[in-house]
N, C-alpha and C. Protein backbone atom coordinates (compact mmCIF):
# COMPACT_ATOMS: atom_id res chain seq x y z
N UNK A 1 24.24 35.12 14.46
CA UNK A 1 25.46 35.57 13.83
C UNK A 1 26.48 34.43 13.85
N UNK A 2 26.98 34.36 12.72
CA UNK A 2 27.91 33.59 12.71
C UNK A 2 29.73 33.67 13.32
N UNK A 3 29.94 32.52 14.04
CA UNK A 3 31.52 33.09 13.81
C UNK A 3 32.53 32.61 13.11
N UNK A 4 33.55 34.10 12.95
CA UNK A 4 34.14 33.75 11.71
C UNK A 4 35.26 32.32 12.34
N UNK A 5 35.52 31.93 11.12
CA UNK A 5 37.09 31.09 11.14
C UNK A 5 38.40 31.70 11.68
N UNK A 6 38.57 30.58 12.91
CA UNK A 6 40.30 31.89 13.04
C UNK A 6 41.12 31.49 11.98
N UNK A 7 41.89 32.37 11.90
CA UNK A 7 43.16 32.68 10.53
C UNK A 7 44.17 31.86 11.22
N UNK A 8 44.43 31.05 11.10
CA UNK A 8 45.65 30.85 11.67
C UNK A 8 46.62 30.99 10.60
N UNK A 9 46.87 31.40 9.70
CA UNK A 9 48.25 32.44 9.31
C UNK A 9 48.65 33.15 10.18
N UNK A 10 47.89 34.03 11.03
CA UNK A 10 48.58 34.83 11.89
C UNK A 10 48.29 34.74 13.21
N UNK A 11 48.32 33.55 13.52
CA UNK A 11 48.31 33.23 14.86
C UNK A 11 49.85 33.08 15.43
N UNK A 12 49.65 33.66 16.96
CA UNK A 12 51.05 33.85 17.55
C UNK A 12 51.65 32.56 17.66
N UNK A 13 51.10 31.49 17.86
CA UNK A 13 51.52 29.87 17.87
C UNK A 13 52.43 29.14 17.11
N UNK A 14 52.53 30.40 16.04
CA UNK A 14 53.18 29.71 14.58
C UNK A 14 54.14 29.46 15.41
N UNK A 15 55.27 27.77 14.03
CA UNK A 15 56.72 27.84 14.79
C UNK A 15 57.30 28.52 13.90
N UNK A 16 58.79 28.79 14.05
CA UNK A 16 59.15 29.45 12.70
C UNK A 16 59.65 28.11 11.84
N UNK A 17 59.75 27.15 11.78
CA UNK A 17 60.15 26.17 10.52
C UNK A 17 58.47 25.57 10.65
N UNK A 18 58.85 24.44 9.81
CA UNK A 18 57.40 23.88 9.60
C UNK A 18 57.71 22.81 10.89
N UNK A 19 56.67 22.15 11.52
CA UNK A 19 56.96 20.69 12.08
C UNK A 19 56.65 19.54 11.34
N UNK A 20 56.23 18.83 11.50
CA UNK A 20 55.68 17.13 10.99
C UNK A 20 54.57 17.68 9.68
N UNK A 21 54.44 16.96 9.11
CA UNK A 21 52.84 16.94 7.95
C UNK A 21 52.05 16.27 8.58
N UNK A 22 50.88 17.30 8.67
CA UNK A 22 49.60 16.85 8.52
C UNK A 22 49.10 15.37 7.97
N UNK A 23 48.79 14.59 9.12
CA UNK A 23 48.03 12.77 8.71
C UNK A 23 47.39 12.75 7.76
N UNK A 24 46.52 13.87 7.91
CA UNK A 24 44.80 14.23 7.02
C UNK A 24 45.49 14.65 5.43
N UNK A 25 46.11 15.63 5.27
CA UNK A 25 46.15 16.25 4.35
C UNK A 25 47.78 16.87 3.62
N UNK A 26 48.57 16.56 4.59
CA UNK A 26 49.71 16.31 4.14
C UNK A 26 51.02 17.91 4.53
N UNK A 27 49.99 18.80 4.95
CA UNK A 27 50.06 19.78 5.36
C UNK A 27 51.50 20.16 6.08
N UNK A 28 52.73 21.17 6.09
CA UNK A 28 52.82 21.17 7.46
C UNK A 28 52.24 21.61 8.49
N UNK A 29 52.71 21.07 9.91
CA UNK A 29 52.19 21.76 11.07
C UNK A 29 53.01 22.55 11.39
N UNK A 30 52.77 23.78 11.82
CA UNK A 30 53.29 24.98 12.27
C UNK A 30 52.75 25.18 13.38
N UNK A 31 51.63 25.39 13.62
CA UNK A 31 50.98 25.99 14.80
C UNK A 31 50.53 24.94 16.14
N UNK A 32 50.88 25.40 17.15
CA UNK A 32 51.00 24.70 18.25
C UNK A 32 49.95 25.02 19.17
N UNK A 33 49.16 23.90 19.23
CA UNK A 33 48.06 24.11 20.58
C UNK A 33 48.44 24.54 21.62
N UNK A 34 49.04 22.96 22.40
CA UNK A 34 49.34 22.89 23.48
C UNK A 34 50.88 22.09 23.42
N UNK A 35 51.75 22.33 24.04
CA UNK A 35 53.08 21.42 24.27
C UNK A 35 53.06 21.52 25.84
N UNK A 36 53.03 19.95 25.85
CA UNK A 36 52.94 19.29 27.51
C UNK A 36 53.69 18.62 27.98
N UNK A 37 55.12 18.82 27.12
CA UNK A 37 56.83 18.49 27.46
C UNK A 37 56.19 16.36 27.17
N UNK A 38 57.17 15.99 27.92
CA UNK A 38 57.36 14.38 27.84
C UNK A 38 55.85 14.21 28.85
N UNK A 39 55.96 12.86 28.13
CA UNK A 39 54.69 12.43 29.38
C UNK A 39 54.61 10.71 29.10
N UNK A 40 54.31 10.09 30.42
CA UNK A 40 54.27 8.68 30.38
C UNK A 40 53.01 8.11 29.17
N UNK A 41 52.95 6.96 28.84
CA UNK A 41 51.44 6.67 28.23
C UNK A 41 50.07 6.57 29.35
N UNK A 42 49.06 6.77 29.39
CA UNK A 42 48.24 7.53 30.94
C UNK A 42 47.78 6.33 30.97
N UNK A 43 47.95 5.11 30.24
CA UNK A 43 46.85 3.80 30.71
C UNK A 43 48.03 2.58 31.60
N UNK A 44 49.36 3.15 31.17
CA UNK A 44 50.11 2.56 32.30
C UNK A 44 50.04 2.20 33.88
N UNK A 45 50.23 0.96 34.27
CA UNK A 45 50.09 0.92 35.60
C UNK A 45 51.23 0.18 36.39
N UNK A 46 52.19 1.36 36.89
CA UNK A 46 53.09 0.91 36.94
C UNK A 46 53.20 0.21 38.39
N UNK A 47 53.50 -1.11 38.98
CA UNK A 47 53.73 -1.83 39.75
C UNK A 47 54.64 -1.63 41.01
N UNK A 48 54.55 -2.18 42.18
CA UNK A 48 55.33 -1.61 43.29
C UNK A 48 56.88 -2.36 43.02
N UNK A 49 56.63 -3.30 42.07
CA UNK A 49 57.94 -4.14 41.70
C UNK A 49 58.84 -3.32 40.63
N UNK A 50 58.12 -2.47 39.90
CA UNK A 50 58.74 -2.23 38.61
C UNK A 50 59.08 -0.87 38.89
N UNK A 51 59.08 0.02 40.00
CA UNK A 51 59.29 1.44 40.46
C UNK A 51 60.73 1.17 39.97
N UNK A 52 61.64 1.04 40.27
CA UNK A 52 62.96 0.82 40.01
C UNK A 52 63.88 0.97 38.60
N UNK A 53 62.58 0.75 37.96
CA UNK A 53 62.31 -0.12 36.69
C UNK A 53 62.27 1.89 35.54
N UNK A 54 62.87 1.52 34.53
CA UNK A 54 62.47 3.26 33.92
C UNK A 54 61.77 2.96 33.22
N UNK A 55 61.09 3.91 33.12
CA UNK A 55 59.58 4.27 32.08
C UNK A 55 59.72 5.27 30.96
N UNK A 56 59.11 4.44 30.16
CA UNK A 56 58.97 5.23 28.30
C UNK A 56 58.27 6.96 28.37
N UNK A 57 58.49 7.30 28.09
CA UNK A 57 57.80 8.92 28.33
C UNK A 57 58.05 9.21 26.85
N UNK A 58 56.98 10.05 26.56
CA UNK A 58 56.54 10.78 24.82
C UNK A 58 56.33 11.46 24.83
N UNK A 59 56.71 12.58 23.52
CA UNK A 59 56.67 14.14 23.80
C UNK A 59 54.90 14.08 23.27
N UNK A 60 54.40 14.65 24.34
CA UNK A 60 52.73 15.10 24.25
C UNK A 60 52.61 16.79 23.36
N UNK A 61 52.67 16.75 22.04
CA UNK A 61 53.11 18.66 21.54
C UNK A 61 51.74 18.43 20.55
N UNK A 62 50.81 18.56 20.73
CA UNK A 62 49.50 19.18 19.97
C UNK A 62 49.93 19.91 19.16
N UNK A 63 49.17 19.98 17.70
CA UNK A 63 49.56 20.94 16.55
C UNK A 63 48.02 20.86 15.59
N UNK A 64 47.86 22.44 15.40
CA UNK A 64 46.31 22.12 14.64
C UNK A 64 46.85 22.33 13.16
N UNK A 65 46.44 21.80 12.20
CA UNK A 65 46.63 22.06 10.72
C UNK A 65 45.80 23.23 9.78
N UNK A 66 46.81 23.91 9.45
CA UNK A 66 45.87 25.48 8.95
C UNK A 66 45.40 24.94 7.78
N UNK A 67 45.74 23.97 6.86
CA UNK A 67 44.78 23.64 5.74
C UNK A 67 43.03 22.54 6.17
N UNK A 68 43.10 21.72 7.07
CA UNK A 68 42.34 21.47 7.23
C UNK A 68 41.10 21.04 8.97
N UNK A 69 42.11 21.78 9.92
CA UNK A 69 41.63 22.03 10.82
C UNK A 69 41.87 20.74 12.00
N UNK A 70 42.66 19.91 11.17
CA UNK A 70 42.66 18.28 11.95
C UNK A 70 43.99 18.89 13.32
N UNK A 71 43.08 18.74 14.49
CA UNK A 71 44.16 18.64 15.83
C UNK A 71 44.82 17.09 15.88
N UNK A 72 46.04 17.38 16.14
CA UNK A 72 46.54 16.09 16.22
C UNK A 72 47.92 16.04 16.59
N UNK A 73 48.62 15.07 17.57
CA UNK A 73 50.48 15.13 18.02
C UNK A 73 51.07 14.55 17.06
N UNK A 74 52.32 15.14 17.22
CA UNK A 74 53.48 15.22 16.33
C UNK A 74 54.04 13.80 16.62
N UNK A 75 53.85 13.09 17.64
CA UNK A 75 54.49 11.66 18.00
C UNK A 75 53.61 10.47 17.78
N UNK A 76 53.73 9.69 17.04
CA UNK A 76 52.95 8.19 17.17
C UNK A 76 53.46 7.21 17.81
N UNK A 77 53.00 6.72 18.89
CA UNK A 77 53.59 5.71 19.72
C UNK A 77 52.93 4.45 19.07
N UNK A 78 53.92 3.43 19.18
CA UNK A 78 53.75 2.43 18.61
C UNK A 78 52.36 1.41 19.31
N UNK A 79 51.42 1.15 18.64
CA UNK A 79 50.17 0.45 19.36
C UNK A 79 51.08 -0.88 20.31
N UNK A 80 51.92 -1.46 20.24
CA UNK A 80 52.80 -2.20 21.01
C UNK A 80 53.03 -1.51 22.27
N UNK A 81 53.56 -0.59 22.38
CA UNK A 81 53.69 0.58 23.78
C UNK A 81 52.35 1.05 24.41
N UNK A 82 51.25 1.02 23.35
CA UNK A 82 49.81 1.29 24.22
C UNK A 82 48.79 0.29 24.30
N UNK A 83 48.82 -0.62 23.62
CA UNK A 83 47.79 -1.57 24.11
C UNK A 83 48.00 -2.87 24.57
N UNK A 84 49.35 -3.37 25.15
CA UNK A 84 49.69 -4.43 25.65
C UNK A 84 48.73 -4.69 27.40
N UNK A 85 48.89 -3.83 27.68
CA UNK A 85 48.47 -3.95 29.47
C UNK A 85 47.41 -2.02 29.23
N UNK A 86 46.26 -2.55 28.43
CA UNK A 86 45.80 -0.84 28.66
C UNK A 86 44.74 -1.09 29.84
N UNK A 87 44.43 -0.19 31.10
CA UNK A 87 43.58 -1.00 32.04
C UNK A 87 42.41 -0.41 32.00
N UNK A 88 41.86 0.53 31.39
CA UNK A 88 40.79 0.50 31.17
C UNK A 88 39.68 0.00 30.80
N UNK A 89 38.36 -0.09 30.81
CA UNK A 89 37.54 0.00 29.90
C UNK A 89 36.18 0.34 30.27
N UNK A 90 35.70 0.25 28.88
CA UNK A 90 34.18 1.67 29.08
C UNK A 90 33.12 1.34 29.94
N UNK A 91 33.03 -0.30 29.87
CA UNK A 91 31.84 -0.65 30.78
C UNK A 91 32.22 -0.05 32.82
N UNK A 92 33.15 0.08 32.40
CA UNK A 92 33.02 0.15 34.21
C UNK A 92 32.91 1.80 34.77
N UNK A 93 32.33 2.17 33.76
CA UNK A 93 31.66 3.48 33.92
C UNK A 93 30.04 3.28 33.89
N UNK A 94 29.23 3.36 34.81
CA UNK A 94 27.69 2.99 34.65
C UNK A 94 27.06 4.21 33.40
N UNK A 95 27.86 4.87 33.86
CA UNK A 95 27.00 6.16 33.14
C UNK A 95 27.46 6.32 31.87
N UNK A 96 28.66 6.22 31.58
CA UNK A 96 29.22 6.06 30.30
C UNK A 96 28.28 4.73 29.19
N UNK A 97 28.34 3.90 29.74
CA UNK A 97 27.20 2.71 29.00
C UNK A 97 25.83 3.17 29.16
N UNK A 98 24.87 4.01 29.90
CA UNK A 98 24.02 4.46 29.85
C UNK A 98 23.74 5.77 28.32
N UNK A 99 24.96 6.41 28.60
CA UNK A 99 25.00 7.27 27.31
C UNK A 99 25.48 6.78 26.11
N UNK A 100 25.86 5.70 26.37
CA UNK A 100 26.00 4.67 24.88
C UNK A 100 25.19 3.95 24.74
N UNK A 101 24.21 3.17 25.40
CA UNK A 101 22.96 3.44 25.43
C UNK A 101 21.90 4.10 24.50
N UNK A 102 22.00 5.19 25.16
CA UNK A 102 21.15 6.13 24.56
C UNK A 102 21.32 6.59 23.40
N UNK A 103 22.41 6.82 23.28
CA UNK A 103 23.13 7.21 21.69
C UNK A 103 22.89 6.01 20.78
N UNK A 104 23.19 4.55 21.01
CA UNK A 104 22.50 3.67 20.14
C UNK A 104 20.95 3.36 19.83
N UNK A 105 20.13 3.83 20.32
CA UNK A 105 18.14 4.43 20.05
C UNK A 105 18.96 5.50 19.11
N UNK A 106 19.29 6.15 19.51
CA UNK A 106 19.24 7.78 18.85
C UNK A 106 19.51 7.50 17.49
N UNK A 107 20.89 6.89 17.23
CA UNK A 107 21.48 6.37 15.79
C UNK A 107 20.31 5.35 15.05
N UNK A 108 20.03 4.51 15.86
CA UNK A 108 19.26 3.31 15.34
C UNK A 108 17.67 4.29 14.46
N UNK A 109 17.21 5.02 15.36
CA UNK A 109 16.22 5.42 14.87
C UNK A 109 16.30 6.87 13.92
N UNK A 110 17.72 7.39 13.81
CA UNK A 110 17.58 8.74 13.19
C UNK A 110 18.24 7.78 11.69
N UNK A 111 18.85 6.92 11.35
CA UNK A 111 19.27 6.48 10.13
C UNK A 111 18.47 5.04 9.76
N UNK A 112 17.61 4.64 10.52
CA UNK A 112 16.44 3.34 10.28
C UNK A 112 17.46 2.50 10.08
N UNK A 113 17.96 2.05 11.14
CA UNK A 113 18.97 0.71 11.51
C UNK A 113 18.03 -0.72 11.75
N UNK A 114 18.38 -1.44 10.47
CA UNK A 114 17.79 -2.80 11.00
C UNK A 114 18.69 -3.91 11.02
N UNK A 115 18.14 -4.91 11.02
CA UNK A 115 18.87 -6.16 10.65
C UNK A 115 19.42 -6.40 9.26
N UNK A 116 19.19 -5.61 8.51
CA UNK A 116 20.05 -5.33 7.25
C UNK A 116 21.20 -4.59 7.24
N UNK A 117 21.12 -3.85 8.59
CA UNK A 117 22.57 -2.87 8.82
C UNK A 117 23.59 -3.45 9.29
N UNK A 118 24.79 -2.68 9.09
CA UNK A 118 25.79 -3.18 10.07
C UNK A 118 26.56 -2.17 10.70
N UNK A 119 26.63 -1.91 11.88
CA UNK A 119 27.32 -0.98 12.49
C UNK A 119 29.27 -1.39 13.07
N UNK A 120 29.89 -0.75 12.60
CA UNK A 120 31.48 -1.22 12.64
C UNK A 120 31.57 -0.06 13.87
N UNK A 121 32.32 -0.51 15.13
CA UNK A 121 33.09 0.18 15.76
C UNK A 121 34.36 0.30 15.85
N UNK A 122 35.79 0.93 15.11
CA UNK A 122 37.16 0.77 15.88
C UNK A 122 37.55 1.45 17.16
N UNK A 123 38.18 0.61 17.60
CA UNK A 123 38.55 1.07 19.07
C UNK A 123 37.15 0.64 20.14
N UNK A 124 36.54 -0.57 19.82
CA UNK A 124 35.00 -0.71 20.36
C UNK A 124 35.61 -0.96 21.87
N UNK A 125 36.81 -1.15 22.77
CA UNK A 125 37.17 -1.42 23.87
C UNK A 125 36.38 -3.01 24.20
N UNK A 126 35.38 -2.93 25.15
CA UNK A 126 35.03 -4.70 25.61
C UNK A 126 33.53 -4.87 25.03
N UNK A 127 33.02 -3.80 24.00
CA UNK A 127 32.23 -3.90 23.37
C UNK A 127 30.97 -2.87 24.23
N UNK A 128 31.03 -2.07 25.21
CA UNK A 128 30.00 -0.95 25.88
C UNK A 128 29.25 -0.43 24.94
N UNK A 129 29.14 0.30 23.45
CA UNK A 129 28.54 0.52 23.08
C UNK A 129 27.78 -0.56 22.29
N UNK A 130 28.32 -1.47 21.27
CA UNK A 130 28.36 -2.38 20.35
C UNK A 130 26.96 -2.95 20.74
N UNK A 131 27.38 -3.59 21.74
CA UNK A 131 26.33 -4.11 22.87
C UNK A 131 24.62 -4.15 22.75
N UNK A 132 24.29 -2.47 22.90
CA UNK A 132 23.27 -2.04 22.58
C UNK A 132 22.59 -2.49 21.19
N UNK A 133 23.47 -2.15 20.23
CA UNK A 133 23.19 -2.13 18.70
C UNK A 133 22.25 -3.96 18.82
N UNK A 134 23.43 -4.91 19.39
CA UNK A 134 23.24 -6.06 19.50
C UNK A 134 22.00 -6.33 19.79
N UNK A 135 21.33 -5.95 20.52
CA UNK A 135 20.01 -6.01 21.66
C UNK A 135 19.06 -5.36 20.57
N UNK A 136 19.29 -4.54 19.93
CA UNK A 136 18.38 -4.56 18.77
C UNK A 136 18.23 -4.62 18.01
N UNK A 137 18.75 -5.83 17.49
CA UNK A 137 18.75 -6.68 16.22
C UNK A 137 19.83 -6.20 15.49
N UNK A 138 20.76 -5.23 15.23
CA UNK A 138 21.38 -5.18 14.30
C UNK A 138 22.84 -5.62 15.03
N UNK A 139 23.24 -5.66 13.71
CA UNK A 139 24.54 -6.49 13.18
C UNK A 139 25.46 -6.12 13.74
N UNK A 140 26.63 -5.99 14.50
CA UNK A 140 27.60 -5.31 14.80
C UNK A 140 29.32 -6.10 14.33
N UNK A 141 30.04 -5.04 14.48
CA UNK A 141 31.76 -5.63 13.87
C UNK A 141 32.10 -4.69 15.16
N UNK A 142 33.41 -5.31 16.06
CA UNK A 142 33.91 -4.28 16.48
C UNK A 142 35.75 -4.46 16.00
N UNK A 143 36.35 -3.99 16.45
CA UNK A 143 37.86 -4.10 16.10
C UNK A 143 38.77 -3.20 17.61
N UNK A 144 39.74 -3.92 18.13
CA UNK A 144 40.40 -3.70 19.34
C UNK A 144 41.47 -4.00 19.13
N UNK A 145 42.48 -3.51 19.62
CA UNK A 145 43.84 -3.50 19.33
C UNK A 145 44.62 -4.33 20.89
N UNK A 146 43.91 -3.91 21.92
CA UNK A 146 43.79 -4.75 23.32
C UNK A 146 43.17 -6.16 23.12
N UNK A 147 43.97 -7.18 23.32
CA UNK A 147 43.56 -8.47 23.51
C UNK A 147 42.47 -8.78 24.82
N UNK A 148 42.75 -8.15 25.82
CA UNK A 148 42.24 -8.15 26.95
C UNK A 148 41.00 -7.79 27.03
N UNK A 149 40.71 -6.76 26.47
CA UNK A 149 39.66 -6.20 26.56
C UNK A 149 38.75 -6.92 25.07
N UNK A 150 39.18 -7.05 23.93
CA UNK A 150 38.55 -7.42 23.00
C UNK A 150 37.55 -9.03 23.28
N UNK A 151 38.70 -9.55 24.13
CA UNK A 151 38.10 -10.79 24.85
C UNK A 151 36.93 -11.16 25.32
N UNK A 152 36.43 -9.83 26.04
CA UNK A 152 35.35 -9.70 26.71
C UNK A 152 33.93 -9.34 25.71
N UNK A 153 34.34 -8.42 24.41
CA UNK A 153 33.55 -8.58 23.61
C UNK A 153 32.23 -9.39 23.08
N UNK A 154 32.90 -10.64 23.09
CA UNK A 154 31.95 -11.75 22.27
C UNK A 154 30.79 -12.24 23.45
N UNK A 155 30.80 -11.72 24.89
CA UNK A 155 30.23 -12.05 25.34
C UNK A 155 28.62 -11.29 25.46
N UNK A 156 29.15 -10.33 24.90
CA UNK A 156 27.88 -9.74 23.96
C UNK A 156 27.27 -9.57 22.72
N UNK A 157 27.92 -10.70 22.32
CA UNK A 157 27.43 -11.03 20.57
C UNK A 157 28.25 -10.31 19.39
N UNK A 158 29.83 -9.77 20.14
CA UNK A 158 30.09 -8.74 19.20
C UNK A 158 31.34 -9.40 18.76
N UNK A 159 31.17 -9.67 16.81
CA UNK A 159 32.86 -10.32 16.93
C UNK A 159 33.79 -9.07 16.63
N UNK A 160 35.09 -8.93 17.63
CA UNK A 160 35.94 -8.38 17.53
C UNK A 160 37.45 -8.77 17.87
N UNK A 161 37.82 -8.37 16.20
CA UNK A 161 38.95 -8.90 15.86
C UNK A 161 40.33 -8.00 17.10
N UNK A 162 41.59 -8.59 17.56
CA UNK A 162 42.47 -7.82 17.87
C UNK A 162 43.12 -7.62 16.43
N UNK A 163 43.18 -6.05 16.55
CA UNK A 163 43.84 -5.55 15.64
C UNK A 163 44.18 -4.29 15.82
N UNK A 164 44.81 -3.38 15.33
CA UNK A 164 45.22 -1.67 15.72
C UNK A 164 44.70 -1.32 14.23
N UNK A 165 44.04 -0.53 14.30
CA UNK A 165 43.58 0.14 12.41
C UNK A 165 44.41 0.44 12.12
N UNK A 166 44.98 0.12 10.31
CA UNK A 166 45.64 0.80 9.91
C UNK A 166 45.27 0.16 8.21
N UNK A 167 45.72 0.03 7.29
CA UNK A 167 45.30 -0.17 6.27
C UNK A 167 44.48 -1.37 5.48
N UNK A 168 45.30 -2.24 6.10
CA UNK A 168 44.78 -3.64 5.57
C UNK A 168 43.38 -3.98 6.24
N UNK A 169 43.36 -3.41 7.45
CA UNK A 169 42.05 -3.48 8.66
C UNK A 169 41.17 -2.73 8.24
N UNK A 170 41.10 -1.84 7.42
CA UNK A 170 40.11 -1.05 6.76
C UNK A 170 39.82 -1.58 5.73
N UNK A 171 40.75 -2.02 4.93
CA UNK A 171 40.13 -2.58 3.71
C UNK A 171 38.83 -4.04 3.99
């Protein structure tokens, strides 16, 4: 049995004005997931020097779009505010690169990926998945908006440009 679609026309979530339009589709947003008041950016690491120091906080307010289902916040922080000092990255999860890993066999062999392909990652971080693709022959692009981390990239065969997607980077 199938289940149905919720209606969100009449979901209790509605706001009563519209909020922001929809990225995807131009939509307004009305209906509210989750609102999680202000919140710091989570890849911040703030220093025993810089406590003193005030910190940027962004309203975190989730909103799903009743025309086309895209979840997404009402705030865009400027890629300047999130990827200057972001301290993450994917490789230093063993298991996380194991399931990227695995997921690159899976892709490679369910769409017959060769050396004629090319696989593009945005947001590839220090290249954890990319990596794989590399190791078996095919082609990879990644794109990183973190200098830091993009750095580390090429040391797995992957060229990736610093950049934040946005139009010209797609084209």
């Amino acid at each position: 049995m199938q289940t149905p679609m919720l209606d969100l026309r009449d979901a209790s979530t509605a706001l009563d004005v519209p909020g922001p339009a929809c990225r995807a589709c131009g939509t307004p947003l009305r209906h509210s997931v989750v609102d999680l008041g202000l919140s710091p950016p989570c890849q911040s690491i703030v220093r025993a020097d810089q406590l003193a120091d005030g910190e940027m906080f962004y309203p975190l307010h989730a909103f799903v779009c009743a025309a086309c289902s895209l979840v997404q916040i009402d705030h865009a922080v400027l890629p300047d505010d999130i990827f200057t000092e972001y301290a993450y990255f994917s490789s230093y999860s063993d298991s996380w690169v194991e399931h990227a890993r695995r997921y690159a066999e899976d892709v490679t062999a369910r769409f017959g990926l060769d050396g004629g392909s090319q696989v593009v990652e945005v947001a590839s971080n220090d290249g954890y998945l990319l990596q794989h693709f590399v190791r078996m022959g095919v082609p990879c692009r990644g794109g990183e908006p973190a200098a830091h981390r993009a750095a580390r990239a090429p040391a797995n065969g992957i060229t990736t440009p610093v950049a934040f997607l946005g139009g010209d980077e797609a084209r």
